[in-house]
PDB file of N, CA and C in Angstrom:
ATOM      1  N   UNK A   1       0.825  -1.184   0.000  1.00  0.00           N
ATOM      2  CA  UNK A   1       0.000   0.000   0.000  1.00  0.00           C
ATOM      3  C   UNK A   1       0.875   1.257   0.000  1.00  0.00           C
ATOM      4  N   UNK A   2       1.883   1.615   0.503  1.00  0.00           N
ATOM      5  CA  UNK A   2       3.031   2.352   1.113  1.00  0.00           C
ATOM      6  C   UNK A   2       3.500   2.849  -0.195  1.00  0.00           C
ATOM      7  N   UNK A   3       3.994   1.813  -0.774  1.00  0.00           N
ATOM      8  CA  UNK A   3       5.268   1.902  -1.963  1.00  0.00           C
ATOM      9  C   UNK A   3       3.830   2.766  -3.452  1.00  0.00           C
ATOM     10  N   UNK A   4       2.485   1.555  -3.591  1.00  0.00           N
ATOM     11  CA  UNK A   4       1.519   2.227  -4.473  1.00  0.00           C
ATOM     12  C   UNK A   4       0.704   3.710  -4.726  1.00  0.00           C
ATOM     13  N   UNK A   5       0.821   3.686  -3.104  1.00  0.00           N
ATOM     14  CA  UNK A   5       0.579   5.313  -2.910  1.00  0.00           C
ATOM     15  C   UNK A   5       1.405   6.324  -2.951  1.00  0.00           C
ATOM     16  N   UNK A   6       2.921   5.928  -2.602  1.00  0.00           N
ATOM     17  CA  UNK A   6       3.858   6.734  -2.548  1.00  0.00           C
ATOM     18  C   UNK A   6       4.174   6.807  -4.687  1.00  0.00           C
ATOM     19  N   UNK A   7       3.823   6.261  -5.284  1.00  0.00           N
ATOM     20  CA  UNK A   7       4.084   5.889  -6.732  1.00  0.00           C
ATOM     21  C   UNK A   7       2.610   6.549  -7.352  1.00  0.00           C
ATOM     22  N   UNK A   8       1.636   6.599  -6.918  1.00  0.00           N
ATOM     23  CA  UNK A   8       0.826   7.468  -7.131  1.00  0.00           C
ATOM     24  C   UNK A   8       0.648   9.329  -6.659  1.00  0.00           C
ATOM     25  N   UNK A   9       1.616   9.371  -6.119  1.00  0.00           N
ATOM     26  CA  UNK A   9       2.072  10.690  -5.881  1.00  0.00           C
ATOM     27  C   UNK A   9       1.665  11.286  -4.421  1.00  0.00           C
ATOM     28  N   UNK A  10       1.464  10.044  -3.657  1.00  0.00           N
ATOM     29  CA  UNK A  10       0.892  10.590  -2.181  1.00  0.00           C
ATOM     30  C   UNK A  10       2.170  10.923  -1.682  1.00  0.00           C
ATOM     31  N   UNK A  11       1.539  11.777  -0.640  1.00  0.00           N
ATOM     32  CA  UNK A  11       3.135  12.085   0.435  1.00  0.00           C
ATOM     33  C   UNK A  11       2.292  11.321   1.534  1.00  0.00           C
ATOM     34  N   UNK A  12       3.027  10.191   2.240  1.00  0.00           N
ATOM     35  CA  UNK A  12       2.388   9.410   3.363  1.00  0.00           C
ATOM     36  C   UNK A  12       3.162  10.081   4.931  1.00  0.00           C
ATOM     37  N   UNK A  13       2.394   9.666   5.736  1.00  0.00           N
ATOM     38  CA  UNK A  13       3.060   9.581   7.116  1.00  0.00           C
ATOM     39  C   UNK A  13       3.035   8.441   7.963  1.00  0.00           C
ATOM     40  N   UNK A  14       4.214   7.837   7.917  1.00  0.00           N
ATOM     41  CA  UNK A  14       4.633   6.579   7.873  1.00  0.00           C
ATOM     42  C   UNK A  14       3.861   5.472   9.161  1.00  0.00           C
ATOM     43  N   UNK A  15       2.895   4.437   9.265  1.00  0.00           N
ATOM     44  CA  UNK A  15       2.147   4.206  10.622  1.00  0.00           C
ATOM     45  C   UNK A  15       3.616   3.485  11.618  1.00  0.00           C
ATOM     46  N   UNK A  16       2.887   3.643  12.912  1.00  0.00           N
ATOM     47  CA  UNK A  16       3.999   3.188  13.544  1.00  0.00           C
ATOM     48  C   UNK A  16       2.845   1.910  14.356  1.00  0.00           C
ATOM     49  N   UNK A  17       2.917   0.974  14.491  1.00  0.00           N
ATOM     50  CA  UNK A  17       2.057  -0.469  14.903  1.00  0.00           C
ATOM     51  C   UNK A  17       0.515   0.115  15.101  1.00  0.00           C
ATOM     52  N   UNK A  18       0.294   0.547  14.043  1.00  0.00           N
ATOM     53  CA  UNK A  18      -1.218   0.246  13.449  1.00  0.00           C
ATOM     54  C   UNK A  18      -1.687   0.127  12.543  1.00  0.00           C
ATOM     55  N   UNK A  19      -3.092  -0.403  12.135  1.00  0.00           N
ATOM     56  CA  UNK A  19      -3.546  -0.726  10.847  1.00  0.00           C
ATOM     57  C   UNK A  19      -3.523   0.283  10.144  1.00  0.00           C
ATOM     58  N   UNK A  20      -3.530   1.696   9.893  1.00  0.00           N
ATOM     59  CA  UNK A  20      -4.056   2.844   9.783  1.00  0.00           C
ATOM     60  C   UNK A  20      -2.656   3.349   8.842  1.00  0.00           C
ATOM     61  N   UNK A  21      -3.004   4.372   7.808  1.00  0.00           N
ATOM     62  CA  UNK A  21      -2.071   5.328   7.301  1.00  0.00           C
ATOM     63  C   UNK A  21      -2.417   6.644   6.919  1.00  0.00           C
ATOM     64  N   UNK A  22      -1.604   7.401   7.214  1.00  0.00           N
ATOM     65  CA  UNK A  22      -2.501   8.548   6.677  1.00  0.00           C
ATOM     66  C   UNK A  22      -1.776   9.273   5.934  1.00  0.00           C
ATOM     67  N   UNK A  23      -2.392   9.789   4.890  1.00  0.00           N
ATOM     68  CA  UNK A  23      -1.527  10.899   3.590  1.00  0.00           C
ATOM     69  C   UNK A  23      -1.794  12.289   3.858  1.00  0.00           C
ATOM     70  N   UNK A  24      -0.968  12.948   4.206  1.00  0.00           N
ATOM     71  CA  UNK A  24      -0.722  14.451   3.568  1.00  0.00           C
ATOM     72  C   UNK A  24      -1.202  14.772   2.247  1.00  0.00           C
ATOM     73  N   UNK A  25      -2.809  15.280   2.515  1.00  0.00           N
ATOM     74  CA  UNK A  25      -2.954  15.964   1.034  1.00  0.00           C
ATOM     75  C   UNK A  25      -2.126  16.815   0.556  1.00  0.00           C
ATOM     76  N   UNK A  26      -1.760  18.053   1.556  1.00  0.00           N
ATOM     77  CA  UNK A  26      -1.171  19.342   0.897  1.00  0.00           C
ATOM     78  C   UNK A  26      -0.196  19.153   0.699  1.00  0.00           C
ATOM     79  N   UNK A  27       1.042  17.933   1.011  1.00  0.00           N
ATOM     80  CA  UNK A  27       1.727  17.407   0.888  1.00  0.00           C
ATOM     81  C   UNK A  27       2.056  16.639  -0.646  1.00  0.00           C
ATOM     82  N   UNK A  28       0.663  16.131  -0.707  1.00  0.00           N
ATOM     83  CA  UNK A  28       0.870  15.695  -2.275  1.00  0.00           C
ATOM     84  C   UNK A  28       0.534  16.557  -2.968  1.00  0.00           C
ATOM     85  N   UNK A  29       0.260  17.669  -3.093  1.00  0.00           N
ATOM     86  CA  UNK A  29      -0.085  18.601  -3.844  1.00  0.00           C
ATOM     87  C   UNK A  29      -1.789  19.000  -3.967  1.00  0.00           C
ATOM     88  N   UNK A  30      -2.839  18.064  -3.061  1.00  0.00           N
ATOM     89  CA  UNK A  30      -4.371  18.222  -3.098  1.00  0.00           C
ATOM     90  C   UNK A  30      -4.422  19.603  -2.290  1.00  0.00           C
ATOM     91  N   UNK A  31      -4.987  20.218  -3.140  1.00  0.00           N
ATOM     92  CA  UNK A  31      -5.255  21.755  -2.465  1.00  0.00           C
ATOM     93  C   UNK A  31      -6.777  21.701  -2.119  1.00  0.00           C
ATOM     94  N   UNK A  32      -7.037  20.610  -1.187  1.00  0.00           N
ATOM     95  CA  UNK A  32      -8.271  20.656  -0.677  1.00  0.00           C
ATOM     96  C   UNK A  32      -8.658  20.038   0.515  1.00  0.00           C
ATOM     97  N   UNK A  33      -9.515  20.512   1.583  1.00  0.00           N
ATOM     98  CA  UNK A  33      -9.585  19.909   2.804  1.00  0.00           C
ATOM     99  C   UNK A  33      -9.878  18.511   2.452  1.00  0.00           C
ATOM    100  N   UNK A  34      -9.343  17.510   4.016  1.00  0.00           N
ATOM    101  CA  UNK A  34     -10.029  16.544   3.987  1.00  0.00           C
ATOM    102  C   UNK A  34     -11.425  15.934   3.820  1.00  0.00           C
ATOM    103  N   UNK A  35     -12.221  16.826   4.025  1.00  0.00           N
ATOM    104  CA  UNK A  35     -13.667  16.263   3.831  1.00  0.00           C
ATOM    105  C   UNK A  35     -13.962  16.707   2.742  1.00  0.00           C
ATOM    106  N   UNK A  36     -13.484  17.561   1.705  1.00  0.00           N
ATOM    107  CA  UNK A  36     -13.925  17.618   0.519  1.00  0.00           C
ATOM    108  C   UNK A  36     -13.058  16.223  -0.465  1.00  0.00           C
ATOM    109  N   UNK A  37     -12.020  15.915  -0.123  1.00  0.00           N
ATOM    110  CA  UNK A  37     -11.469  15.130  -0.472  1.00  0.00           C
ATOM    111  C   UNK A  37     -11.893  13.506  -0.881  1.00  0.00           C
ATOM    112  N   UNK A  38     -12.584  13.304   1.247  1.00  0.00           N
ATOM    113  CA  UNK A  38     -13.051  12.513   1.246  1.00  0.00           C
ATOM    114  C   UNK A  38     -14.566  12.153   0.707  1.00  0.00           C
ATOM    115  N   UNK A  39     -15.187  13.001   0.872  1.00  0.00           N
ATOM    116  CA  UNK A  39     -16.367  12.975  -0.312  1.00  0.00           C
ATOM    117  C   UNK A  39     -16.684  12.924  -1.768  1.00  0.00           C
ATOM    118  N   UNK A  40     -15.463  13.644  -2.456  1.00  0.00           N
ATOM    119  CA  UNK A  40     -15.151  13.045  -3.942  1.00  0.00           C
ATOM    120  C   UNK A  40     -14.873  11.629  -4.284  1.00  0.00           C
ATOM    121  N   UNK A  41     -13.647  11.512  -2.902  1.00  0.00           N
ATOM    122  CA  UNK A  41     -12.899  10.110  -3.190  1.00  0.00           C
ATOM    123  C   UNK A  41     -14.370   8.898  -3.167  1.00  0.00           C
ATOM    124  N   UNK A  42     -15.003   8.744  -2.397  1.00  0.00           N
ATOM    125  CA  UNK A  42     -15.552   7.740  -2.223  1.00  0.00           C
ATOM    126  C   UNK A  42     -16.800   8.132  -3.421  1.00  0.00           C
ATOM    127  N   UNK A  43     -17.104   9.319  -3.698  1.00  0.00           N
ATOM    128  CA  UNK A  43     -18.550   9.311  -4.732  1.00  0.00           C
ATOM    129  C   UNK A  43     -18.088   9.304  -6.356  1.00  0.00           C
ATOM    130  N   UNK A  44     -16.608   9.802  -6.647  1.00  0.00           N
ATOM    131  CA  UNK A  44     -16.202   9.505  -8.222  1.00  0.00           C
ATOM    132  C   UNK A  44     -14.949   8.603  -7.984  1.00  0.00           C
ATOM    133  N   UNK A  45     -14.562   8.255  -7.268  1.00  0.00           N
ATOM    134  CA  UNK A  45     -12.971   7.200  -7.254  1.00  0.00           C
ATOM    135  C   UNK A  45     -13.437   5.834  -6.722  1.00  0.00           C
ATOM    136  N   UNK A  46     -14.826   5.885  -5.737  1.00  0.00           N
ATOM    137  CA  UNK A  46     -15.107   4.023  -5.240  1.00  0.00           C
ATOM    138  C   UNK A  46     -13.941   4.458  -4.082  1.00  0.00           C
ATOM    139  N   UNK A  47     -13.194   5.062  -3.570  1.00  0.00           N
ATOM    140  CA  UNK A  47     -12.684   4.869  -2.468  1.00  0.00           C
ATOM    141  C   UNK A  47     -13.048   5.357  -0.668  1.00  0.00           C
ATOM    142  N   UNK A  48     -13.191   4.531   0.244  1.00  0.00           N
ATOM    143  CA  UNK A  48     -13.774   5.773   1.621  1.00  0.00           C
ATOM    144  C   UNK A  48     -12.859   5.692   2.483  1.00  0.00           C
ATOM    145  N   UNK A  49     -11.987   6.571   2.595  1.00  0.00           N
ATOM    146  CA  UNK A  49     -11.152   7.806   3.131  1.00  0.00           C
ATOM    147  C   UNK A  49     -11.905   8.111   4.958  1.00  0.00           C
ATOM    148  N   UNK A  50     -10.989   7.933   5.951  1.00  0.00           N
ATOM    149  CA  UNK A  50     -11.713   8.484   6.966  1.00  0.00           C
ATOM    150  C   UNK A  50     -10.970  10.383   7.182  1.00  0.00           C
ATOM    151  N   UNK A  51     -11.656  11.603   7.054  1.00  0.00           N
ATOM    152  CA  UNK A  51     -10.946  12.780   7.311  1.00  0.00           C
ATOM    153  C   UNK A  51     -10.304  12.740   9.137  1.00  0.00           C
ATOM    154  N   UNK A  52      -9.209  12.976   9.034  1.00  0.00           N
ATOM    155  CA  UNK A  52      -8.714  13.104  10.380  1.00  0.00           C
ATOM    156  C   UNK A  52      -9.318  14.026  11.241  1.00  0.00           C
ATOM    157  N   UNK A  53      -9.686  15.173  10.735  1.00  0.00           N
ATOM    158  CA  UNK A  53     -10.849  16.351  11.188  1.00  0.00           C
ATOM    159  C   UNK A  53     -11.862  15.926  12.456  1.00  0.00           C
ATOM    160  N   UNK A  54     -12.003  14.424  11.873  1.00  0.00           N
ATOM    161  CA  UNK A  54     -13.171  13.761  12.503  1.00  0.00           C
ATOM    162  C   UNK A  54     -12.962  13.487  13.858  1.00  0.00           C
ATOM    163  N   UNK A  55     -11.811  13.394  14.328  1.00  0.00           N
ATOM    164  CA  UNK A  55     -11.181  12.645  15.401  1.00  0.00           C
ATOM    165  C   UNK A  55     -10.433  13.900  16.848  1.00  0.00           C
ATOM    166  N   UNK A  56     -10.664  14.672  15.876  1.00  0.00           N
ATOM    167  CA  UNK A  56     -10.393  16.095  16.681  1.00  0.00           C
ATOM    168  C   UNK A  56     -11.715  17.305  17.518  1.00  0.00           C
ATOM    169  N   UNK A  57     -11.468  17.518  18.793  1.00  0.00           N
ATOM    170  CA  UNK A  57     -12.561  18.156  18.759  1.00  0.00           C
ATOM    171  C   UNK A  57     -12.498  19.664  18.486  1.00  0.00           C
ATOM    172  N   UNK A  58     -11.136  20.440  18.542  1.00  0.00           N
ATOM    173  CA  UNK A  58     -10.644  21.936  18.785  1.00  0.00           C
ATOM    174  C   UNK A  58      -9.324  21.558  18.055  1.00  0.00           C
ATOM    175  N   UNK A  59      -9.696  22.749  16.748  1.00  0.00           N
ATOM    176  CA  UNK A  59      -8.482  22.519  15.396  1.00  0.00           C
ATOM    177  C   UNK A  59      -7.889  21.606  14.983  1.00  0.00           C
ATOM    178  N   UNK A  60      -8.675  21.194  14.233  1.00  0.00           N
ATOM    179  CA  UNK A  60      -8.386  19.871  13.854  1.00  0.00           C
ATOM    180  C   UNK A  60      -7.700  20.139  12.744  1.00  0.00           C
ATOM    181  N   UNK A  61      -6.752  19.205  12.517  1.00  0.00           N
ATOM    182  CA  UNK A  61      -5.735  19.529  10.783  1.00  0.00           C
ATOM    183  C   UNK A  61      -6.559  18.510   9.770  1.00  0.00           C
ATOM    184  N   UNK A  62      -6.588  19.858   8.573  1.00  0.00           N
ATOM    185  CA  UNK A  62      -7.826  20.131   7.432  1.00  0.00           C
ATOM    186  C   UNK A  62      -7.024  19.217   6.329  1.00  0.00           C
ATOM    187  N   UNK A  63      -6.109  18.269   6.481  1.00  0.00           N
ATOM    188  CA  UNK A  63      -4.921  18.150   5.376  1.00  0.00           C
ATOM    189  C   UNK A  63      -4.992  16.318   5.494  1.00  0.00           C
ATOM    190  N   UNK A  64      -5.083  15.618   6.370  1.00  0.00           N
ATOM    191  CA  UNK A  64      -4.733  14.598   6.645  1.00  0.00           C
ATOM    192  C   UNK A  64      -6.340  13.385   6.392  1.00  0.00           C
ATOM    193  N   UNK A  65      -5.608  12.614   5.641  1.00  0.00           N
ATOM    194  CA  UNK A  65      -6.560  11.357   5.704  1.00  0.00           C
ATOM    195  C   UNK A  65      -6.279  10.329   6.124  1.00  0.00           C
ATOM    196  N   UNK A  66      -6.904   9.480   6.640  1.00  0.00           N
ATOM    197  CA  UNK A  66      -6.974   8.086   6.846  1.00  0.00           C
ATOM    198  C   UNK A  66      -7.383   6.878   6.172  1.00  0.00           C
ATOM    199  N   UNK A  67      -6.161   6.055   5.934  1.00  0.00           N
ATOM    200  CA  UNK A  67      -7.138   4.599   4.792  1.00  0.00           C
ATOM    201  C   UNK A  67      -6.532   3.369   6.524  1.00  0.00           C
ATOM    202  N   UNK A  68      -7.205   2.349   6.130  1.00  0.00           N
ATOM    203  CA  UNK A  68      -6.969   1.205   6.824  1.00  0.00           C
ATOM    204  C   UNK A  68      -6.318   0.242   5.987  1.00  0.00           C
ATOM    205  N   UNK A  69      -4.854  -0.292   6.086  1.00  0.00           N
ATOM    206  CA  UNK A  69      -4.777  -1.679   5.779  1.00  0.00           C
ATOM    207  C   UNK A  69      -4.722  -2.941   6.242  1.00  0.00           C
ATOM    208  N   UNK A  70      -5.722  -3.343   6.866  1.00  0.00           N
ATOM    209  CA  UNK A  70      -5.668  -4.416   7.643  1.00  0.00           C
ATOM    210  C   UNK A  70      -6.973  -4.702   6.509  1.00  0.00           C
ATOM    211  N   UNK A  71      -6.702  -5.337   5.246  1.00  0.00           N
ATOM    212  CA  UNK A  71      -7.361  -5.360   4.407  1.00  0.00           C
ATOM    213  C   UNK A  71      -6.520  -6.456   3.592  1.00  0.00           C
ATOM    214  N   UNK A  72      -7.246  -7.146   2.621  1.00  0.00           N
ATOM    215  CA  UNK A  72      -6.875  -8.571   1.860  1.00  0.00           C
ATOM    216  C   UNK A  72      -6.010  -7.560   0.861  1.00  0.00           C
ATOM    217  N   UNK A  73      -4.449  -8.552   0.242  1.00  0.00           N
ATOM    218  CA  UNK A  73      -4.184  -7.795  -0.877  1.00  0.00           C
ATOM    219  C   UNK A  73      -4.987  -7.001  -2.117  1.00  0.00           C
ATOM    220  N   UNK A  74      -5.992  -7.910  -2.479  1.00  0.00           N
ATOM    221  CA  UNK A  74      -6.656  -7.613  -3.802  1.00  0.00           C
ATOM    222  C   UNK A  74      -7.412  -6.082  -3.136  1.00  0.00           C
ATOM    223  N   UNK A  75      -7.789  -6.265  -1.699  1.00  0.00           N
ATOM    224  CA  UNK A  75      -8.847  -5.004  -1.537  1.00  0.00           C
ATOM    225  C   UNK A  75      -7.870  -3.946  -1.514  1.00  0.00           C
ATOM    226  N   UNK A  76      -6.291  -3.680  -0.931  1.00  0.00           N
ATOM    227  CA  UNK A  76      -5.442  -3.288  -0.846  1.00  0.00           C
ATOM    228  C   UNK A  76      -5.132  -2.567  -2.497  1.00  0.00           C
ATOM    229  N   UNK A  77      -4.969  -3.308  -3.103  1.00  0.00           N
ATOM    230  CA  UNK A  77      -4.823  -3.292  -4.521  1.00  0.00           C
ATOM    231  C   UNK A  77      -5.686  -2.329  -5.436  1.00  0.00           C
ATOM    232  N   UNK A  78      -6.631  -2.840  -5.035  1.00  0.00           N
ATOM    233  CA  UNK A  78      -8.098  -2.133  -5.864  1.00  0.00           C
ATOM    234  C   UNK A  78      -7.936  -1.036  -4.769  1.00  0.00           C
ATOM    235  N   UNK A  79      -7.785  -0.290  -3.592  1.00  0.00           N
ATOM    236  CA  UNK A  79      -8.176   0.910  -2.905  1.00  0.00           C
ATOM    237  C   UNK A  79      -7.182   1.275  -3.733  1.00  0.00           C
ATOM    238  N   UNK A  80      -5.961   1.394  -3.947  1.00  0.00           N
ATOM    239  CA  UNK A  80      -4.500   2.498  -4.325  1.00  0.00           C
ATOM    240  C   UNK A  80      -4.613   2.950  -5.561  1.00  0.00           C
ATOM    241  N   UNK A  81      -5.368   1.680  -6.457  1.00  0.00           N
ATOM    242  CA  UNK A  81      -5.921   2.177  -7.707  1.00  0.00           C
ATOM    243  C   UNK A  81      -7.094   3.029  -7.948  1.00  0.00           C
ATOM    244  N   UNK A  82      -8.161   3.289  -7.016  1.00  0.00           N
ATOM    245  CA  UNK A  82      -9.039   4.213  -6.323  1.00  0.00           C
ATOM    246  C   UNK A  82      -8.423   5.467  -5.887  1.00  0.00           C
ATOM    247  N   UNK A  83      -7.406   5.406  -5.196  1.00  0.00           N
ATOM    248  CA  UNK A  83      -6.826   6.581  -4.558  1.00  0.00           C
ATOM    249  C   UNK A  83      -6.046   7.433  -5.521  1.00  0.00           C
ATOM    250  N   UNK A  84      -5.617   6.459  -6.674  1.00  0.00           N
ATOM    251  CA  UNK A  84      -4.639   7.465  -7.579  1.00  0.00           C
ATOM    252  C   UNK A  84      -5.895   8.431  -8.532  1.00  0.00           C
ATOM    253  N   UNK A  85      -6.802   6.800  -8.557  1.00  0.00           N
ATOM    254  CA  UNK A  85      -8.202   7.733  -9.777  1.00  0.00           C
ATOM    255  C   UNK A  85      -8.585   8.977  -8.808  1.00  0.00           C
ATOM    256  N   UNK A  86      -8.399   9.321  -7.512  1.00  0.00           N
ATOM    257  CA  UNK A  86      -9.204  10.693  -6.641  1.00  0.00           C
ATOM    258  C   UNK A  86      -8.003  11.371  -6.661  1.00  0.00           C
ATOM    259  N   UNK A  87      -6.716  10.989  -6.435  1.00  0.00           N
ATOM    260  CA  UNK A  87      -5.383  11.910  -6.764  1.00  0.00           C
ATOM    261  C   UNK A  87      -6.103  13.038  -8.444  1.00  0.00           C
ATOM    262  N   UNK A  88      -6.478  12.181  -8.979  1.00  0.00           N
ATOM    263  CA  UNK A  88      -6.392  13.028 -10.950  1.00  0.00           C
ATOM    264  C   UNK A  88      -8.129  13.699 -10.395  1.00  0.00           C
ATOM    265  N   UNK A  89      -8.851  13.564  -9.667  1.00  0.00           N
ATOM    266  CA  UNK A  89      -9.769  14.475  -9.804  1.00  0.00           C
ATOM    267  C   UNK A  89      -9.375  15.645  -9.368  1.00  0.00           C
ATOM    268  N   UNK A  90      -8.087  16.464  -8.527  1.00  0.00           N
ATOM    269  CA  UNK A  90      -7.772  17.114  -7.848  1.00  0.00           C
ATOM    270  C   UNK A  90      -6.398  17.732  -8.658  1.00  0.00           C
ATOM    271  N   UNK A  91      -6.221  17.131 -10.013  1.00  0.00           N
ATOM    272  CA  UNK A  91      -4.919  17.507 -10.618  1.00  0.00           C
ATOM    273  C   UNK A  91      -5.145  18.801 -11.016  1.00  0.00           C
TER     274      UNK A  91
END
């Protein structure tokens, strides 16, 4: 997942013993909050994105998403190819 996203042009932040990863939009160049992000991604890419926003109650950072891989290769596979198709809605 790491190496496909990082090859699809994500900037990641690397997990340290959890299922969880999360990308730096503004980092990869998405000039758009997480929840706009995550609402494209999953309604034109098939991918669902958790916004980190969500998890914050007072300033939450507008930049960061969440995917899970504690997921079968093929689902693994098919999300990164999802994530690059929501990378090009944002090019």
């Amino acid at each position: 997942m790491k190496s496909g996203l990082a090859d699809a042009g994500f900037s990641l932040i690397d997990p340290a013993s959890t299922y969880f990863m999360c990308v730096d939009l503004r980092a990869s160049g998405v000039e758009v909050d997480d929840e706009t992000f995550a609402k494209r991604a999953v309604e034109q890419a098939g991918v669902a994105v958790v916004p980190i926003a969500a998890f914050a109650e007072q300033n939450p950072a507008r930049h960061l998403v969440r995917l899970c891989f504690a997921k079968r290769d093929e689902t693994i596979d098919a999300g990164v190819a999802a994530m690059a198709r929501a990378r090009e809605l944002f090019a």
